[in-house]
C-alpha atoms as a PDB file:
ATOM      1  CA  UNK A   1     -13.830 -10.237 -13.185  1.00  0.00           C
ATOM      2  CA  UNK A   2     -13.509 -11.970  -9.541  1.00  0.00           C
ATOM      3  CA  UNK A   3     -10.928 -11.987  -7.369  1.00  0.00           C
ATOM      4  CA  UNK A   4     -11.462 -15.767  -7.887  1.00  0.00           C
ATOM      5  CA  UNK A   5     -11.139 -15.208 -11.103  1.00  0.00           C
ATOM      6  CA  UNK A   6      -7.811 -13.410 -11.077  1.00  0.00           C
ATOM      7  CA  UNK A   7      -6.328 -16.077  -8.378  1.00  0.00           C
ATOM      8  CA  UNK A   8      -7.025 -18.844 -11.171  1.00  0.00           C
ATOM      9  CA  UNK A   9      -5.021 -16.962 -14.006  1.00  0.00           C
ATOM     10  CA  UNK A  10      -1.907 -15.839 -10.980  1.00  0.00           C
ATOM     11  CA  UNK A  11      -3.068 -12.294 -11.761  1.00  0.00           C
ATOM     12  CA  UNK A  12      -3.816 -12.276  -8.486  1.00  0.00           C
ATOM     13  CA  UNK A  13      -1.702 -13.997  -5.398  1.00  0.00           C
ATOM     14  CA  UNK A  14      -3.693 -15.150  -1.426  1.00  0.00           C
ATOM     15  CA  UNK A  15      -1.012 -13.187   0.888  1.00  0.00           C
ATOM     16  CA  UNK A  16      -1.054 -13.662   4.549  1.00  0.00           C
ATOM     17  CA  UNK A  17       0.291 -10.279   6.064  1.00  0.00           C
ATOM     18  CA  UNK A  18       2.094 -10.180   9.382  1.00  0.00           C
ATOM     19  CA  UNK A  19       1.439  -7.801  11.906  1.00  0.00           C
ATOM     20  CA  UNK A  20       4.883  -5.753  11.492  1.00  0.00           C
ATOM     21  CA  UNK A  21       4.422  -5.572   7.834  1.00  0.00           C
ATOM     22  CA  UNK A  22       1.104  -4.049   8.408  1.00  0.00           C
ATOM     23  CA  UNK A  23       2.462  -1.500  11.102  1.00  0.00           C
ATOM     24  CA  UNK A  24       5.657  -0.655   8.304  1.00  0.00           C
ATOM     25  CA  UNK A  25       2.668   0.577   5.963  1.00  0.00           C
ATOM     26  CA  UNK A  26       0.805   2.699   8.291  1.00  0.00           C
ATOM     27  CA  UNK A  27       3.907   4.411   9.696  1.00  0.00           C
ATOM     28  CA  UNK A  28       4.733   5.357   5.661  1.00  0.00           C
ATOM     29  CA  UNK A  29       1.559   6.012   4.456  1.00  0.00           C
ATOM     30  CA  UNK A  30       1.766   8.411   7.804  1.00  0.00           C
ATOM     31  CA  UNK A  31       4.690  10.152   6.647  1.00  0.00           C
ATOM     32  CA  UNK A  32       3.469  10.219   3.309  1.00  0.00           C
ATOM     33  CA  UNK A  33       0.328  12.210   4.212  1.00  0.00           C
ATOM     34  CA  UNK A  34       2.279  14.681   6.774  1.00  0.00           C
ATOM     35  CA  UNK A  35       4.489  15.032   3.414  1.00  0.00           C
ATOM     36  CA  UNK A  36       1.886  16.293   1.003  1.00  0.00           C
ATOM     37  CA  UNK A  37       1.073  19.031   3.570  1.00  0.00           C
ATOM     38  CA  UNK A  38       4.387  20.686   3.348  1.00  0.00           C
ATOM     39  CA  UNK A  39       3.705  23.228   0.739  1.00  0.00           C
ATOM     40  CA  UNK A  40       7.533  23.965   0.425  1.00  0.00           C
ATOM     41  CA  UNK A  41       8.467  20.968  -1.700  1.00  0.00           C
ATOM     42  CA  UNK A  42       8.404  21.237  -4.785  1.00  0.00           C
ATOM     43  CA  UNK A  43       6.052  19.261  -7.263  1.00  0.00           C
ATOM     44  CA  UNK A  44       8.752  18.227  -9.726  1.00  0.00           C
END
């Protein structure tokens, strides 16, 4: 299936991001990643 596709159906939305939103993401999937290295949290 297209992306095309999916925008006809609304499976799929156009989004315009800004460039704060985009800097929000990196900085968590930053801390996300420094996260998974700690190897004293535990997996539950």
């Amino acid at each position: 299936m297209s992306l095309d596709n999916l925008l006809k159906i609304n499976q799929l939305q156009v989004h315009t991001a800004t460039r704060e939103a985009t800097l929000r993401l990196l900085e968590a999937a930053k801390r996300n990643i420094a996260d998974a290295h700690i190897s004293a949290v535990s997996g539950k």
